[in-house]
C-alpha atoms as a PDB file:
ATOM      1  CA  UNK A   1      19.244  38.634   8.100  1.00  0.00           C
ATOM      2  CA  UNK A   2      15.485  38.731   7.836  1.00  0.00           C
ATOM      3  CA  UNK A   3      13.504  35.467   9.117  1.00  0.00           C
ATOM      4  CA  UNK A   4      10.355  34.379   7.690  1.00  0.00           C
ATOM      5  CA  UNK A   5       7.182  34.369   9.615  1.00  0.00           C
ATOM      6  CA  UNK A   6       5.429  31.251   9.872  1.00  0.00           C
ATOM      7  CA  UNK A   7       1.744  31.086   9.486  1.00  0.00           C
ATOM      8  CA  UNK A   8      -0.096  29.122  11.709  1.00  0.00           C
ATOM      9  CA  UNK A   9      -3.955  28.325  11.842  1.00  0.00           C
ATOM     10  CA  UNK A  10      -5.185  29.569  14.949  1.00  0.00           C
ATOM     11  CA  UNK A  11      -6.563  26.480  16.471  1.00  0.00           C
ATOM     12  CA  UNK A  12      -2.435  25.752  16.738  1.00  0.00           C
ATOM     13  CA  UNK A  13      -0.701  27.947  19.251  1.00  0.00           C
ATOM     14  CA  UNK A  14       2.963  27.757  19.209  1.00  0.00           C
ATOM     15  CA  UNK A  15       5.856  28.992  21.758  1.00  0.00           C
ATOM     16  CA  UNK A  16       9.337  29.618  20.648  1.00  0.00           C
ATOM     17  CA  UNK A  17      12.163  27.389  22.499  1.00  0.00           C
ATOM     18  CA  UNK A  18      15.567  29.753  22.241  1.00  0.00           C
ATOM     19  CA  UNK A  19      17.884  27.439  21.234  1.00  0.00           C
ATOM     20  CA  UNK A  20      21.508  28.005  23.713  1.00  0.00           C
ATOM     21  CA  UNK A  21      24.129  28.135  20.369  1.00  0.00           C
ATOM     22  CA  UNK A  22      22.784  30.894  18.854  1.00  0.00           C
ATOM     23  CA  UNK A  23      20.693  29.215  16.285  1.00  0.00           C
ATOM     24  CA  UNK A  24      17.216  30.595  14.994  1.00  0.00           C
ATOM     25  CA  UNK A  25      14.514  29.851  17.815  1.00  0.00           C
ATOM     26  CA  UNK A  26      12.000  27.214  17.134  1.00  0.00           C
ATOM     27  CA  UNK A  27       8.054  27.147  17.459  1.00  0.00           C
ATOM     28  CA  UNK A  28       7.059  24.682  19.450  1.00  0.00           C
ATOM     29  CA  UNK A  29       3.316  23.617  19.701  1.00  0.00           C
ATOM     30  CA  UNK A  30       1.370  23.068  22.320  1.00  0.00           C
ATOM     31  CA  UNK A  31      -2.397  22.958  23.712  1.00  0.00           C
ATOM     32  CA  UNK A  32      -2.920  26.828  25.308  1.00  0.00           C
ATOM     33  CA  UNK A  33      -5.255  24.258  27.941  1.00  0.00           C
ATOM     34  CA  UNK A  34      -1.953  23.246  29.390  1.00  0.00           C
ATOM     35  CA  UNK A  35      -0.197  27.184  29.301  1.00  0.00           C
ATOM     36  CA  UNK A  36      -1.159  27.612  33.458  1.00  0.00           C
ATOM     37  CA  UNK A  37      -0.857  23.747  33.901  1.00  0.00           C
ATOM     38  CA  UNK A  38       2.099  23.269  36.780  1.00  0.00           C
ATOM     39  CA  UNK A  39       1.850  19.235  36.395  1.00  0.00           C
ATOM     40  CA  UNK A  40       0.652  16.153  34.143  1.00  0.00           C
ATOM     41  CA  UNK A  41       0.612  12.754  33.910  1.00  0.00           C
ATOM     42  CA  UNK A  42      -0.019   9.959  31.350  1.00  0.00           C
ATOM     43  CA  UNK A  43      -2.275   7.366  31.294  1.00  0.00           C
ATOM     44  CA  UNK A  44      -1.530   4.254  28.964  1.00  0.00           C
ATOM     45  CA  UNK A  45      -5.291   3.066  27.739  1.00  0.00           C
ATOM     46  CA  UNK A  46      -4.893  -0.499  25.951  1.00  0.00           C
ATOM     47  CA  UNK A  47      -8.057  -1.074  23.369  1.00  0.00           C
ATOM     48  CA  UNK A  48      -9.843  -3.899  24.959  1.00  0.00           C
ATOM     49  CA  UNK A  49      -8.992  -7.741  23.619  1.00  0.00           C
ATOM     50  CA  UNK A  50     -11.762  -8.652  21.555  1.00  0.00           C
ATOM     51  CA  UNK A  51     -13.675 -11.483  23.864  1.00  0.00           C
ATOM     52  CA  UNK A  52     -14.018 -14.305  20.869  1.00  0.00           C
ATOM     53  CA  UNK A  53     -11.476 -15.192  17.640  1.00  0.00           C
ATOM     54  CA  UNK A  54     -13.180 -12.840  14.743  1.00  0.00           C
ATOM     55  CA  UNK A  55     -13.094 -13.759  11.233  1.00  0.00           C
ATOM     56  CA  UNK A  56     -11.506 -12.118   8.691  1.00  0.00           C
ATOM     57  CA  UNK A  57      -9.917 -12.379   5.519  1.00  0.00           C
ATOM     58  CA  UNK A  58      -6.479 -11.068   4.364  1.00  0.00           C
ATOM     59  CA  UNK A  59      -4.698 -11.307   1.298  1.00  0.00           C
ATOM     60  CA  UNK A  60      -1.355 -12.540   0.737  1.00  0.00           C
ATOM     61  CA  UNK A  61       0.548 -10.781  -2.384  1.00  0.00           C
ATOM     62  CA  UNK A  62       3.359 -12.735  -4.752  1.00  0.00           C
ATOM     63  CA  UNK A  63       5.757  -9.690  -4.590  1.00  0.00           C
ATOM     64  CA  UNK A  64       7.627 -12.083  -7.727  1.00  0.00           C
ATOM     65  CA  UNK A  65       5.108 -12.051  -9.815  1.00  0.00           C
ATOM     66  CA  UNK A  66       2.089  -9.743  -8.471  1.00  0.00           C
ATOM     67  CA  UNK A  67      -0.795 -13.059  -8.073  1.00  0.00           C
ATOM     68  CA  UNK A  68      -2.987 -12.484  -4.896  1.00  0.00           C
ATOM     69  CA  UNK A  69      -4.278 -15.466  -2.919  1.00  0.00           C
ATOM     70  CA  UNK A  70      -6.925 -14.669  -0.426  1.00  0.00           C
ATOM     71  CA  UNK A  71      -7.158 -16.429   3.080  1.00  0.00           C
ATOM     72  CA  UNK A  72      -9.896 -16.554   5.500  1.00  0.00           C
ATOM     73  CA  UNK A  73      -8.442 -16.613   9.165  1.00  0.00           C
ATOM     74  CA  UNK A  74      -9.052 -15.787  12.653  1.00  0.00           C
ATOM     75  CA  UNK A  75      -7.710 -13.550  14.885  1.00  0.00           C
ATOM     76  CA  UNK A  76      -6.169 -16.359  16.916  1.00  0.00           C
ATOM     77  CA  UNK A  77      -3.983 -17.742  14.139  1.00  0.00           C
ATOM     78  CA  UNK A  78      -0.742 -17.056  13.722  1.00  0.00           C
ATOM     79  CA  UNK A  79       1.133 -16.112  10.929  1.00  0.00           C
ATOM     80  CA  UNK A  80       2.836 -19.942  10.679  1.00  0.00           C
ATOM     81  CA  UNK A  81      -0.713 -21.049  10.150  1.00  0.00           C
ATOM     82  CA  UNK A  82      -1.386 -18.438   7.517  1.00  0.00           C
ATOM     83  CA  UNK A  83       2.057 -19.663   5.669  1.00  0.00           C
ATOM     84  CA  UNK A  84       0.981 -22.975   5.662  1.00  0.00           C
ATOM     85  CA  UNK A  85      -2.859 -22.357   4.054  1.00  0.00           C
ATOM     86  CA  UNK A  86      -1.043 -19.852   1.403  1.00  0.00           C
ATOM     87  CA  UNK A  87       1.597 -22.771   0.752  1.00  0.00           C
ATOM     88  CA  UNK A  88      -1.393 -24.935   0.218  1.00  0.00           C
ATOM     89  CA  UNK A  89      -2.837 -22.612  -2.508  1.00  0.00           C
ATOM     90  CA  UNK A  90       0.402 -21.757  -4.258  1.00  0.00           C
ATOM     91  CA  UNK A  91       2.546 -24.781  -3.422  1.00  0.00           C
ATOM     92  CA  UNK A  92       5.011 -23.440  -6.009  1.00  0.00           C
ATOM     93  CA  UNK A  93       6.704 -21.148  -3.712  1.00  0.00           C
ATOM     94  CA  UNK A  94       8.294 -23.925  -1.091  1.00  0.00           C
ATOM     95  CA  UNK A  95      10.796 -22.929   0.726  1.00  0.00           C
ATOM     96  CA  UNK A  96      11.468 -19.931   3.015  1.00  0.00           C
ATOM     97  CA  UNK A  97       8.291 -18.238   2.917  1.00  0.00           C
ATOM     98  CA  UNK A  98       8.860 -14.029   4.222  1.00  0.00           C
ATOM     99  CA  UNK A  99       5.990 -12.349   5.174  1.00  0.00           C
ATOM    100  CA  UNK A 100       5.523  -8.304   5.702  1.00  0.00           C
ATOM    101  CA  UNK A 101       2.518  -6.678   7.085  1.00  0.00           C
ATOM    102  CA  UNK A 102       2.686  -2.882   7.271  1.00  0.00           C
ATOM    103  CA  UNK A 103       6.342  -2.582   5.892  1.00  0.00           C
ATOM    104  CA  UNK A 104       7.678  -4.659   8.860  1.00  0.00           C
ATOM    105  CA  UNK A 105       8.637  -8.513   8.392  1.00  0.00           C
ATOM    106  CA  UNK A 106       6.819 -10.661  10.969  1.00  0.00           C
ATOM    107  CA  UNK A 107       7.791 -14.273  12.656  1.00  0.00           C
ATOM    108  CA  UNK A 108       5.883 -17.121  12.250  1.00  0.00           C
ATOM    109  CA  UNK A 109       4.755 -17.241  16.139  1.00  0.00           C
ATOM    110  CA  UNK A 110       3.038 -14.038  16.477  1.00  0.00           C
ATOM    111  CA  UNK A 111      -1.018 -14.182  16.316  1.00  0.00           C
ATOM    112  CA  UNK A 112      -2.800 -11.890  13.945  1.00  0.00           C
ATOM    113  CA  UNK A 113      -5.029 -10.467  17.294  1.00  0.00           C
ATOM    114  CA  UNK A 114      -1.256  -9.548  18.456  1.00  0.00           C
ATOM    115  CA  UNK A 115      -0.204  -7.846  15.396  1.00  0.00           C
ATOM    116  CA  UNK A 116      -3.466  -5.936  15.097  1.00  0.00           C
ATOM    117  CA  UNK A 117      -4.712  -7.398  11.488  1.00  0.00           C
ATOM    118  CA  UNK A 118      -7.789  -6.296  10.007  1.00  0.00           C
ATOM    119  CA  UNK A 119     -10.082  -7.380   7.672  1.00  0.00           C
ATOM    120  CA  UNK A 120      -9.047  -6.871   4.156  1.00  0.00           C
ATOM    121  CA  UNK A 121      -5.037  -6.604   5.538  1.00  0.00           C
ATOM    122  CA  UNK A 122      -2.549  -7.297   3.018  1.00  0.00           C
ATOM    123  CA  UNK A 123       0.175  -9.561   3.318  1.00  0.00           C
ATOM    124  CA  UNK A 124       3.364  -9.251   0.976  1.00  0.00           C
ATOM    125  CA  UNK A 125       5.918 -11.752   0.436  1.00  0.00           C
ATOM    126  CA  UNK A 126       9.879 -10.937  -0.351  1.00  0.00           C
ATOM    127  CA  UNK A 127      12.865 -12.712  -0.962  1.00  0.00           C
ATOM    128  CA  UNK A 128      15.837 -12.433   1.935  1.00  0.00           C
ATOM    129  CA  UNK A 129      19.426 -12.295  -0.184  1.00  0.00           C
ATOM    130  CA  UNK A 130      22.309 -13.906   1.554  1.00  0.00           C
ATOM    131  CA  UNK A 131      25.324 -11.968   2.048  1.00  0.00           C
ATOM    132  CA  UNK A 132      27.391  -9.838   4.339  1.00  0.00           C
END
């Protein structure tokens, strides 16, 4: 059984970790800074909470029918405030209201500082079906 020979840039170095069942070994990369290193540690570095509420505005997109409404907020607000200025716009869609930023649905007390909005952020609505 031949195996094939990966090809890797040289900027990426790569060791291979034997695997214990037998199986083909695997290239695992790593920095060659680190290949005489005998200990490490981690630092967590939070980016720095901007000092004032920034202005921005973010879009909110009808995933029904594809209409965009755009909202001018602050980084303060939170996303119950930014319901309630789209409901004013498009009072048509009363009700539950769902919001996703980034693919992930958000709640209605988290700030748009917290969630790490950004000017020109897109907002999409969707529809929750009931069932089990």
């Amino acid at each position: 059984m031949a195996t094939a020979q990966l090809q890797w840039p040289m900027a990426f170095q790569f060791r291979l970790q034997h695997c214990p069942r037998g199986d083909l070994p695997i290239p695992i990369l790593y920095d060659p800074t680190f290949l005489n290193a005998t200990h490490t540690s981690l630092v967590v570095v939070k980016d720095p909470e901007p000092t004032r509420a920034s202005r921005f505005t973010v879009t909110v997109l009808n995933g029904s029918d594809g209409k965009r409404v755009q909202l001018v907020l602050k980084s303060t607000d939170t996303i119950g405030k930014l319901q309630r200025k789209f409901l004013q716009k498009r009072p048509d869609l009363t009700g539950s209201l769902n919001l996703a930023y980034n693919g992930k649905p958000v709640q209605g007390h988290q700030s748009l500082g917290e969630l790490g909005v950004k000017n020109g952020a897109t907002f999409i609505t969707f529809q929750r079906c009931r069932g089990g």
